[in-house]
PDB file of N, CA and C in Angstrom:
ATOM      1  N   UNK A   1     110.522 -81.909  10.942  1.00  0.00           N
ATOM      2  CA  UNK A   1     111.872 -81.370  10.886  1.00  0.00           C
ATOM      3  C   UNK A   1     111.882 -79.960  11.475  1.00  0.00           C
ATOM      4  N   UNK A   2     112.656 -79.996  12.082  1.00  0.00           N
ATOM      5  CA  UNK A   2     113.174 -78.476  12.894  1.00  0.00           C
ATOM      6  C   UNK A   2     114.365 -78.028  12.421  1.00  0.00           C
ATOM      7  N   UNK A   3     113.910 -76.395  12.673  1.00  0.00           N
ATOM      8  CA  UNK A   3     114.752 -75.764  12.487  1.00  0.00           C
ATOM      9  C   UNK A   3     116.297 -74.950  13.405  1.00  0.00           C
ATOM     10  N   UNK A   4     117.913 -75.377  12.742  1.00  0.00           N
ATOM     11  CA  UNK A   4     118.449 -75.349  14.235  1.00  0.00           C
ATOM     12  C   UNK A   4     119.730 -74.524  13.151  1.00  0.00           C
ATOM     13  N   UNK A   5     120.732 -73.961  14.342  1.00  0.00           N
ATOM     14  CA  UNK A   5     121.687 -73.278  14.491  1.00  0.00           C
ATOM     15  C   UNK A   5     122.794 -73.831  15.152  1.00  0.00           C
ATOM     16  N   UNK A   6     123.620 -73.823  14.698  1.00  0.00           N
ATOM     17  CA  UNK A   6     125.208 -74.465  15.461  1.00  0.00           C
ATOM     18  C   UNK A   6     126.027 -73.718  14.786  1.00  0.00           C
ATOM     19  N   UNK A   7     126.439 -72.785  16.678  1.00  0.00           N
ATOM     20  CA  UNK A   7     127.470 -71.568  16.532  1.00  0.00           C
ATOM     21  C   UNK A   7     128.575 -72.391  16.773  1.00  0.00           C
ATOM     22  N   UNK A   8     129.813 -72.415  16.293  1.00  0.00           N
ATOM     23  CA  UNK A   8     130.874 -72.776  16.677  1.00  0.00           C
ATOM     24  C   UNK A   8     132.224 -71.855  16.834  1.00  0.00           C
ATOM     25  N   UNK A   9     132.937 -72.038  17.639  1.00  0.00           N
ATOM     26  CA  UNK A   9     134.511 -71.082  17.991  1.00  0.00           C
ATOM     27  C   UNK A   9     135.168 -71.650  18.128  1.00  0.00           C
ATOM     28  N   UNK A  10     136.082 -71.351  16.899  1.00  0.00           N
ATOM     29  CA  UNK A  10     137.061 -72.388  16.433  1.00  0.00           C
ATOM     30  C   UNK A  10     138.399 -71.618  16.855  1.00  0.00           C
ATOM     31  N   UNK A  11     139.795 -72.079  17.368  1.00  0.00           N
ATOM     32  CA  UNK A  11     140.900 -71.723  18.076  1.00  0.00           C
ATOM     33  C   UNK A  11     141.570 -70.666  16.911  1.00  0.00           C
ATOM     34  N   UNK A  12     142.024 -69.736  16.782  1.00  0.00           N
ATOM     35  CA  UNK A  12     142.355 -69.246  15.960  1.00  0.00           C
ATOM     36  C   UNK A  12     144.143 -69.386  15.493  1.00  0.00           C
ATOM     37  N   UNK A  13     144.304 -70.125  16.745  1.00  0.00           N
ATOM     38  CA  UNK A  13     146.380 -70.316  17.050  1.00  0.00           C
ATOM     39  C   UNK A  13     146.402 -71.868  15.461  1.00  0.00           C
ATOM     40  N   UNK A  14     145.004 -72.234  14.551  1.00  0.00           N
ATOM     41  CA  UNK A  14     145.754 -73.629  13.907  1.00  0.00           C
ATOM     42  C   UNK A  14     145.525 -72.646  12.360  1.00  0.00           C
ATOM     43  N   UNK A  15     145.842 -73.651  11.704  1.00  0.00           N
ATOM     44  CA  UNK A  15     146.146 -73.015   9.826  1.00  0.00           C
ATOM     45  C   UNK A  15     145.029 -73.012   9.556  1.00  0.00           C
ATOM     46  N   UNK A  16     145.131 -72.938   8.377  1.00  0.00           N
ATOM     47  CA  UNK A  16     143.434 -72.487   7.331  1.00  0.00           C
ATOM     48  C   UNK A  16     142.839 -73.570   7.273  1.00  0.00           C
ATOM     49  N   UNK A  17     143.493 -74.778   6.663  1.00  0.00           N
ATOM     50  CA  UNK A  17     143.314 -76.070   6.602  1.00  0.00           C
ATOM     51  C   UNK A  17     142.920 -76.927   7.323  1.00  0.00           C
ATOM     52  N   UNK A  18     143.824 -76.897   8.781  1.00  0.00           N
ATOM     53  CA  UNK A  18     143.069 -77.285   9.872  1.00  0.00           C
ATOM     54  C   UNK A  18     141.710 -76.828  10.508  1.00  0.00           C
ATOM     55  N   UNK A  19     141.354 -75.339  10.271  1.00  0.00           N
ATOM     56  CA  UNK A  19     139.945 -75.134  10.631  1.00  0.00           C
ATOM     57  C   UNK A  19     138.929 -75.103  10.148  1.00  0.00           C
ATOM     58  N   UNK A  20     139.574 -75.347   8.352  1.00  0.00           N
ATOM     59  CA  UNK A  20     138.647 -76.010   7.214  1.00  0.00           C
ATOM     60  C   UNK A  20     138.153 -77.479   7.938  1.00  0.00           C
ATOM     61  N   UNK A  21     139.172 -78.169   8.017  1.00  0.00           N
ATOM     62  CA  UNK A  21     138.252 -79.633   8.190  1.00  0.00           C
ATOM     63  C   UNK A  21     137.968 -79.486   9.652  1.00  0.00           C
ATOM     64  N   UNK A  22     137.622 -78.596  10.482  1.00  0.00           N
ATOM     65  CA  UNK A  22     137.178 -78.892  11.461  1.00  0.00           C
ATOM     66  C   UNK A  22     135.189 -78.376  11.415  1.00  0.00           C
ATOM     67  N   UNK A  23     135.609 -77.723  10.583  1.00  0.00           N
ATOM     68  CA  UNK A  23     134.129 -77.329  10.080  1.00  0.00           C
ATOM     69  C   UNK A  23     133.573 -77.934   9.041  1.00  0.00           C
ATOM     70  N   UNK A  24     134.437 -78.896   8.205  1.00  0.00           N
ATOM     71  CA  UNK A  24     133.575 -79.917   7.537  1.00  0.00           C
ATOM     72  C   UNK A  24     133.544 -80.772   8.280  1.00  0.00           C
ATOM     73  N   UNK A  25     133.803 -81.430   9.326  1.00  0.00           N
ATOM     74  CA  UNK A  25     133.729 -82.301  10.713  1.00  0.00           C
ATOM     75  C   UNK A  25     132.348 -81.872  10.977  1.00  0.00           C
ATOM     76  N   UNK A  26     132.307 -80.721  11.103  1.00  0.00           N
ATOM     77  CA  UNK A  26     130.715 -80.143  12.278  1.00  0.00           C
ATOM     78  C   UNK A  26     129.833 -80.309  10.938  1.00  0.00           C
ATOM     79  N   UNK A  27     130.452 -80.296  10.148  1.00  0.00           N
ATOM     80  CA  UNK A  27     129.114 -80.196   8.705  1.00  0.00           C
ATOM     81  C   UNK A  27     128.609 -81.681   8.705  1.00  0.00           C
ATOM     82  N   UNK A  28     129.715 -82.798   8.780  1.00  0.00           N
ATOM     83  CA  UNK A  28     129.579 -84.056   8.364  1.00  0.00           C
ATOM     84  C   UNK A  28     128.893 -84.459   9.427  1.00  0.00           C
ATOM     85  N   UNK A  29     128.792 -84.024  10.637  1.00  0.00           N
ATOM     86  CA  UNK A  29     128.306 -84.627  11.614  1.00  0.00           C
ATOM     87  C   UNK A  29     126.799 -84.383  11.742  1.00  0.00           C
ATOM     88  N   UNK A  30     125.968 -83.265  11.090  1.00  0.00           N
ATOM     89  CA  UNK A  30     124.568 -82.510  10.882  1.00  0.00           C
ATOM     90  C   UNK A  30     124.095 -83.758  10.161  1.00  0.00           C
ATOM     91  N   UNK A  31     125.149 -83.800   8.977  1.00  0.00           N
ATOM     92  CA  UNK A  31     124.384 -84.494   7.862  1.00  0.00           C
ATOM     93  C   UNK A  31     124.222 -86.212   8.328  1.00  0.00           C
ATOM     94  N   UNK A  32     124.806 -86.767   9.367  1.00  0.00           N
ATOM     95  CA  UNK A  32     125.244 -87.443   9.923  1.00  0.00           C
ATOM     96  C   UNK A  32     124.131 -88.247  10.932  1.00  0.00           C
ATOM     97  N   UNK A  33     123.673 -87.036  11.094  1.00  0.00           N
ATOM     98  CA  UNK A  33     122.604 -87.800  11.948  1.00  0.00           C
ATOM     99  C   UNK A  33     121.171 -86.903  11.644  1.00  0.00           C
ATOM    100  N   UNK A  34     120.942 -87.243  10.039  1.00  0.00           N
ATOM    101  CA  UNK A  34     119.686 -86.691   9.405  1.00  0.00           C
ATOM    102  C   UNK A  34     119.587 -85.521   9.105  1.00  0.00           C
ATOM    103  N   UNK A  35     120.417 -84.487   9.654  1.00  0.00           N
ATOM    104  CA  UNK A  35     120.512 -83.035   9.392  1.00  0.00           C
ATOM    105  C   UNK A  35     120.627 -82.669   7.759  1.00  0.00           C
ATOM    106  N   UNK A  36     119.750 -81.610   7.515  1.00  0.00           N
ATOM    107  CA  UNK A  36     120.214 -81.305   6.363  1.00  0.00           C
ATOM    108  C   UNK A  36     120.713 -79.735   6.132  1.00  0.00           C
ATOM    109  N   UNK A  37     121.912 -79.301   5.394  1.00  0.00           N
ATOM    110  CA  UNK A  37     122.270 -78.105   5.961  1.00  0.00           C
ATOM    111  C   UNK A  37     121.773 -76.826   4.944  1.00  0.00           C
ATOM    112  N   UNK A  38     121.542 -76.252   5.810  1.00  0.00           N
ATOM    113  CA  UNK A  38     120.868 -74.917   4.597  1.00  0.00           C
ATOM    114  C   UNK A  38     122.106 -73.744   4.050  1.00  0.00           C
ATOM    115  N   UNK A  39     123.016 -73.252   5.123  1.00  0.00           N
ATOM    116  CA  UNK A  39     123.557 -72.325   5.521  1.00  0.00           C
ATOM    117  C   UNK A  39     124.923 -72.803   6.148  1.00  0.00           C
ATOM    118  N   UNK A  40     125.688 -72.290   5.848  1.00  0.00           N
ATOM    119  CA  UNK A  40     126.966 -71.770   6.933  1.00  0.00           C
ATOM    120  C   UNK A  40     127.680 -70.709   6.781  1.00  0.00           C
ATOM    121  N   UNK A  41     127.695 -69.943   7.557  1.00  0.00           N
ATOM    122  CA  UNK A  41     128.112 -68.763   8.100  1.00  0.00           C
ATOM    123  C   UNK A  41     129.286 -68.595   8.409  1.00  0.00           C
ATOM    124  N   UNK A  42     130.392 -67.836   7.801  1.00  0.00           N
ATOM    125  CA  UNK A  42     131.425 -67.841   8.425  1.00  0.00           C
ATOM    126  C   UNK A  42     131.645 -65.897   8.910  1.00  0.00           C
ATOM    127  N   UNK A  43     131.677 -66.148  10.090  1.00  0.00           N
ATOM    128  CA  UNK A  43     132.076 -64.699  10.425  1.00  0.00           C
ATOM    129  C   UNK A  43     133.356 -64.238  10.664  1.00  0.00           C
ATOM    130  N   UNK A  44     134.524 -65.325  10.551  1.00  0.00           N
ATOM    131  CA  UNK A  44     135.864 -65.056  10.263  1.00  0.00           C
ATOM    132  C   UNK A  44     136.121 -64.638  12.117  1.00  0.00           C
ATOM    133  N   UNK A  45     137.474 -64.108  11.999  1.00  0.00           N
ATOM    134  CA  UNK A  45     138.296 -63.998  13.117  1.00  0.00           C
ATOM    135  C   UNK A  45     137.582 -62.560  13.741  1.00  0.00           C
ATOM    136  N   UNK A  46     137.843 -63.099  14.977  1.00  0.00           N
ATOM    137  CA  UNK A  46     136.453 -61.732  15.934  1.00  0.00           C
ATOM    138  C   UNK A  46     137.222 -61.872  17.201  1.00  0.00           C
ATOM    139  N   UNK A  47     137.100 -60.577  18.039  1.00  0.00           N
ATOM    140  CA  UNK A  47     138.134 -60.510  19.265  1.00  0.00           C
ATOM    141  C   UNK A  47     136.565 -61.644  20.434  1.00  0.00           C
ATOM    142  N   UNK A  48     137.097 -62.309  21.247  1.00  0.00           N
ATOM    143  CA  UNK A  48     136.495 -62.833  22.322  1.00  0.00           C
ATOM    144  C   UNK A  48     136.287 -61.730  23.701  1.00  0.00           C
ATOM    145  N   UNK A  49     134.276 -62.189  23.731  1.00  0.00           N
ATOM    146  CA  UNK A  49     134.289 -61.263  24.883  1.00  0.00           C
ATOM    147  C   UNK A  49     135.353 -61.243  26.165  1.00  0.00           C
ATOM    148  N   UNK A  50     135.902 -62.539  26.719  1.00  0.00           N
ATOM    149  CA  UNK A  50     137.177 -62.727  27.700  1.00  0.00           C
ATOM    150  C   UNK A  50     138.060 -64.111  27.290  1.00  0.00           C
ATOM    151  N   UNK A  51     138.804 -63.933  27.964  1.00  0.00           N
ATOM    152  CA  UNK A  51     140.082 -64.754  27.274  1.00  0.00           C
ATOM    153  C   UNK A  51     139.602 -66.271  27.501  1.00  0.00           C
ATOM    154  N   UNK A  52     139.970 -67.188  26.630  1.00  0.00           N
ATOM    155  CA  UNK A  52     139.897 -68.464  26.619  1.00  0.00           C
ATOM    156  C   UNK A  52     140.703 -69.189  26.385  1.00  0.00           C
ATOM    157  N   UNK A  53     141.293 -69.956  27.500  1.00  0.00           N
ATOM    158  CA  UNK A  53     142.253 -71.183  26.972  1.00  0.00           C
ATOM    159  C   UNK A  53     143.802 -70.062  26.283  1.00  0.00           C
ATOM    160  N   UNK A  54     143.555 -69.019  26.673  1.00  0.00           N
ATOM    161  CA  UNK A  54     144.801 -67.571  26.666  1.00  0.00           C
ATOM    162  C   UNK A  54     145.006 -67.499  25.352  1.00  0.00           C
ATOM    163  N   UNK A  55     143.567 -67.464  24.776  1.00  0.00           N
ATOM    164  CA  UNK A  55     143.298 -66.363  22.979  1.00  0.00           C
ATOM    165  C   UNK A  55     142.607 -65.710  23.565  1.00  0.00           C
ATOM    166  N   UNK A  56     142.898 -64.735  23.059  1.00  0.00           N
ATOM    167  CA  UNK A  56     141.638 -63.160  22.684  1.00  0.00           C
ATOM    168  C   UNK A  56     140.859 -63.311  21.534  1.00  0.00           C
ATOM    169  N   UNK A  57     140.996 -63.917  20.522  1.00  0.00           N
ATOM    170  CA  UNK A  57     140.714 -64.094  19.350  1.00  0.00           C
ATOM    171  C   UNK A  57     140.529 -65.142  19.057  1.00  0.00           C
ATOM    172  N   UNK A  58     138.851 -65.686  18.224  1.00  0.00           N
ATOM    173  CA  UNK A  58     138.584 -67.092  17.761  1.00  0.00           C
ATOM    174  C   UNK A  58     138.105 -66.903  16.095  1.00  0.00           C
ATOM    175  N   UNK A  59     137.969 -67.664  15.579  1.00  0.00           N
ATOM    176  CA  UNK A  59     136.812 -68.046  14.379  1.00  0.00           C
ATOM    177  C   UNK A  59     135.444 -68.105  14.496  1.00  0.00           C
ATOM    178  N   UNK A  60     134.625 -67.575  13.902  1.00  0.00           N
ATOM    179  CA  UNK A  60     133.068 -67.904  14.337  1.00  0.00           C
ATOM    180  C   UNK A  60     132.332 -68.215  12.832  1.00  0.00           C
ATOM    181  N   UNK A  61     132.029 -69.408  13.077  1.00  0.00           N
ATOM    182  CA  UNK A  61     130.858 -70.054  12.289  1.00  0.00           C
ATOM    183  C   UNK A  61     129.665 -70.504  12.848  1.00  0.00           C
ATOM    184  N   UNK A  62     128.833 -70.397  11.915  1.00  0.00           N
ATOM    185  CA  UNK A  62     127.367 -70.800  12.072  1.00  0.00           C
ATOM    186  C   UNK A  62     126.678 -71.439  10.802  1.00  0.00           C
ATOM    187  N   UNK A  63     126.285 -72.924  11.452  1.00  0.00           N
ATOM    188  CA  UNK A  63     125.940 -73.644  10.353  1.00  0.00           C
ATOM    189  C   UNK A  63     124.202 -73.435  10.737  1.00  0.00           C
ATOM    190  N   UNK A  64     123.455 -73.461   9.966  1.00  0.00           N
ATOM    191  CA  UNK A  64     122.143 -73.444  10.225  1.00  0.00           C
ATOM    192  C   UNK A  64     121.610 -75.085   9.076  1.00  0.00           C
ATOM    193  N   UNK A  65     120.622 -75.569   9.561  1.00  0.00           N
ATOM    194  CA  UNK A  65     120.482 -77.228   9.527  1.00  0.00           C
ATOM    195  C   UNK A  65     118.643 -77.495   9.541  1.00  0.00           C
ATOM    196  N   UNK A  66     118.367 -78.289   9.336  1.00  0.00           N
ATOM    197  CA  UNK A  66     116.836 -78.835   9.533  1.00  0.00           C
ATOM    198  C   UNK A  66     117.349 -80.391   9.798  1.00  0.00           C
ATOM    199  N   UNK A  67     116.724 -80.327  10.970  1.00  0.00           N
ATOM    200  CA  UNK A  67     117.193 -82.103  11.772  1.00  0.00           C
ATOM    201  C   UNK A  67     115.954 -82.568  12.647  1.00  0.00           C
ATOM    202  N   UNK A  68     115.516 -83.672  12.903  1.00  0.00           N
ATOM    203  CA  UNK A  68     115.073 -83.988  14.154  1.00  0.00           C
ATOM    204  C   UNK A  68     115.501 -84.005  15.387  1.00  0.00           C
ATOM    205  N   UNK A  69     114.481 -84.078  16.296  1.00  0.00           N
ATOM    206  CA  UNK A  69     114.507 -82.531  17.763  1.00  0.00           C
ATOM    207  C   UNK A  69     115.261 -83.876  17.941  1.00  0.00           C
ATOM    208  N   UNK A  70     116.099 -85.322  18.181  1.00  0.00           N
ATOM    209  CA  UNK A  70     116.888 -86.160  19.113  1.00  0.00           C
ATOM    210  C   UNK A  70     118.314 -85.238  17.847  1.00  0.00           C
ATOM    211  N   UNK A  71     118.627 -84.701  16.694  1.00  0.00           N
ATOM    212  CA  UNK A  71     120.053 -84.676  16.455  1.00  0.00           C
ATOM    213  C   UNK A  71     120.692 -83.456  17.395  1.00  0.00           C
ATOM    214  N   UNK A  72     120.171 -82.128  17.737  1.00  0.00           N
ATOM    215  CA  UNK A  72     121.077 -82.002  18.134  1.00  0.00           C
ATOM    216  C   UNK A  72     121.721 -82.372  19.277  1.00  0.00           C
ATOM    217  N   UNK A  73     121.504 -83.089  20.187  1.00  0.00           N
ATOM    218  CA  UNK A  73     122.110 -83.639  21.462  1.00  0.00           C
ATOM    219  C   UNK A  73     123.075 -84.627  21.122  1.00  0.00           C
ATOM    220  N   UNK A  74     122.698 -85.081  20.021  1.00  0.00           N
ATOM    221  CA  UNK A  74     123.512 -85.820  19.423  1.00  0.00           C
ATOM    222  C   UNK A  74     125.045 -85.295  19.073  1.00  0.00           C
ATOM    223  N   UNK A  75     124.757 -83.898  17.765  1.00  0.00           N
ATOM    224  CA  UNK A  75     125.588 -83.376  17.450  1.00  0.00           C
ATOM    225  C   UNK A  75     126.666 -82.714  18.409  1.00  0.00           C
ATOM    226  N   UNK A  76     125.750 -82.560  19.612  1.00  0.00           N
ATOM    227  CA  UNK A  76     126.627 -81.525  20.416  1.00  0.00           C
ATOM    228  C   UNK A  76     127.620 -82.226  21.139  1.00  0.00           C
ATOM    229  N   UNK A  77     127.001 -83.542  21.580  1.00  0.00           N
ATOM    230  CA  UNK A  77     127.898 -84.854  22.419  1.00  0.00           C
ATOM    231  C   UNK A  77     129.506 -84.772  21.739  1.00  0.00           C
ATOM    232  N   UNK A  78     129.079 -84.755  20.196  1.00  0.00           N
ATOM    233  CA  UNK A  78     130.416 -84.985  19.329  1.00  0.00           C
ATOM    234  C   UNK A  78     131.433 -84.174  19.072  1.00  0.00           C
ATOM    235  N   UNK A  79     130.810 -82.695  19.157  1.00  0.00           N
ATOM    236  CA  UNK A  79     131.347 -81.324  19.009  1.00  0.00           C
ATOM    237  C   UNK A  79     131.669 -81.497  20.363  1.00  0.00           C
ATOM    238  N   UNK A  80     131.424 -81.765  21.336  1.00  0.00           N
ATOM    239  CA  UNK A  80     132.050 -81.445  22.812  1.00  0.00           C
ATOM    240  C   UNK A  80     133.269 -81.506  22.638  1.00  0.00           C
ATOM    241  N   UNK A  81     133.809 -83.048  22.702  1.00  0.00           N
ATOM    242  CA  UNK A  81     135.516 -83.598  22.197  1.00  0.00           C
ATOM    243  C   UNK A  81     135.922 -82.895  21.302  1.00  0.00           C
ATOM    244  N   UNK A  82     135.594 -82.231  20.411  1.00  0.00           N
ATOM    245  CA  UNK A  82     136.222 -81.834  19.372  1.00  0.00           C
ATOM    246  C   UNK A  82     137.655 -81.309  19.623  1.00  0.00           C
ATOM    247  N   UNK A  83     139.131 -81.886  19.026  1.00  0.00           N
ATOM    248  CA  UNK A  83     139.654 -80.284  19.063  1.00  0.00           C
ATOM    249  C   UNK A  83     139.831 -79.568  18.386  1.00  0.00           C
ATOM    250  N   UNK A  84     140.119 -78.367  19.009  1.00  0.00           N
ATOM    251  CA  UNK A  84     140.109 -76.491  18.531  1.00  0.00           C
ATOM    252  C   UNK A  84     138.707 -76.139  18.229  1.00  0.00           C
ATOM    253  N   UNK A  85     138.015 -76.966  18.745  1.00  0.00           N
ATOM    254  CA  UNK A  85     136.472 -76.030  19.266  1.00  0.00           C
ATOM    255  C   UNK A  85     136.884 -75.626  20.763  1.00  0.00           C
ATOM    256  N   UNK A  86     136.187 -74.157  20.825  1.00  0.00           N
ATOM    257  CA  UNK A  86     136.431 -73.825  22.202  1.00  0.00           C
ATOM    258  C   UNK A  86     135.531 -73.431  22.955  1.00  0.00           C
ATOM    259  N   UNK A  87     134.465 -73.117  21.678  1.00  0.00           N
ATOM    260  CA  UNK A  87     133.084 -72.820  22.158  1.00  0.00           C
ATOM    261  C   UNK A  87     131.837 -73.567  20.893  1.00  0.00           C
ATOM    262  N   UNK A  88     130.868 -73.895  21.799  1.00  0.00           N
ATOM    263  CA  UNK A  88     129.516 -74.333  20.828  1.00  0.00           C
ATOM    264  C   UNK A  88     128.618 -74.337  21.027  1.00  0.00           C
ATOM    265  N   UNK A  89     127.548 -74.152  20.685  1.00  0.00           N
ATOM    266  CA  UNK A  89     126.189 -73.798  21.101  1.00  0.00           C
ATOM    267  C   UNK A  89     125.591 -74.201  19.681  1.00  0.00           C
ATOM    268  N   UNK A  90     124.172 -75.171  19.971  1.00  0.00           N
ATOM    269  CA  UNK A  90     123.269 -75.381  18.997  1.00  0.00           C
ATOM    270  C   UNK A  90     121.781 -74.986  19.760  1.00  0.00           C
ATOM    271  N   UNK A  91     121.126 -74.484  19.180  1.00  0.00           N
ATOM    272  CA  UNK A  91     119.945 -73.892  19.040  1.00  0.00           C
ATOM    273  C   UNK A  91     118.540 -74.301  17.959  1.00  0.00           C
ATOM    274  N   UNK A  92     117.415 -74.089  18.853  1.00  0.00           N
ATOM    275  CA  UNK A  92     116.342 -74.128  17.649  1.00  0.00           C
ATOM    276  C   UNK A  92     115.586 -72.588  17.202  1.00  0.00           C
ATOM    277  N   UNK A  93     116.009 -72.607  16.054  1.00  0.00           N
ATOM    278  CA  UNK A  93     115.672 -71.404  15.180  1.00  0.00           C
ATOM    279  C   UNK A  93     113.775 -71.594  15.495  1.00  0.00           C
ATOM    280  N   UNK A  94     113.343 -70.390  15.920  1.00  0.00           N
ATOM    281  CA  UNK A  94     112.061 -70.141  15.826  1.00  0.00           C
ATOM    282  C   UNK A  94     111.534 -70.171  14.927  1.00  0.00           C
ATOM    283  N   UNK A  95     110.148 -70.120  14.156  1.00  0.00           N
ATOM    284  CA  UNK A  95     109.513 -69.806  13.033  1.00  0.00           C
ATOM    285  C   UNK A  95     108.853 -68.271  13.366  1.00  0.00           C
ATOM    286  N   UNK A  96     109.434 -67.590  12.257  1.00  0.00           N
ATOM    287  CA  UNK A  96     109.084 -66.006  12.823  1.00  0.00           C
ATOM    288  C   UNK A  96     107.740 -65.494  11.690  1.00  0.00           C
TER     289      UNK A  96
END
């Protein structure tokens, strides 16, 4: 099992509710394909380095996970479609 990171940027223009279940979406989907989640991170509303899709402003979470090295390609396939993701990136956390 490895250790991984999934940053997500969530649209900041939908309700609370809607970007609640869009992040239990990205949660369900870890656990989904063997992931198990340690962490999630919410860093709340943050200005964007340049404009996207014409916000200045997104949501930033970070779920951190222990999965096998085939989930995240998996996870990310699914998070692609997502909507009001606008940005995502999964990563493998080093052992420091």
């Amino acid at each position: 099992m490895n250790k991984y990171e999934l940053a997500v940027v969530v649209s900041a223009k939908i309700e609370d509710d809607e970007r609640a279940a869009v992040v239990e979406k990205c949660k369900a989907l870890v656990e989904r394909f063997g992931g198990t989640i340690t962490e999630v991170d919410e860093w709340g509303k943050k200005k964007l380095a340049y404009e996207i899709q014409k916000m200045k402003e997104a949501f930033y979470y970070f779920i951190r996970f222990e999965a096998d090295s085939k989930a995240p390609a998996e996870i990310e396939s699914r998070v692609r479609i997502m909507d009001n993701v606008i940005r995502y990136l999964c990563v493998r956390q080093d052992e420091a």
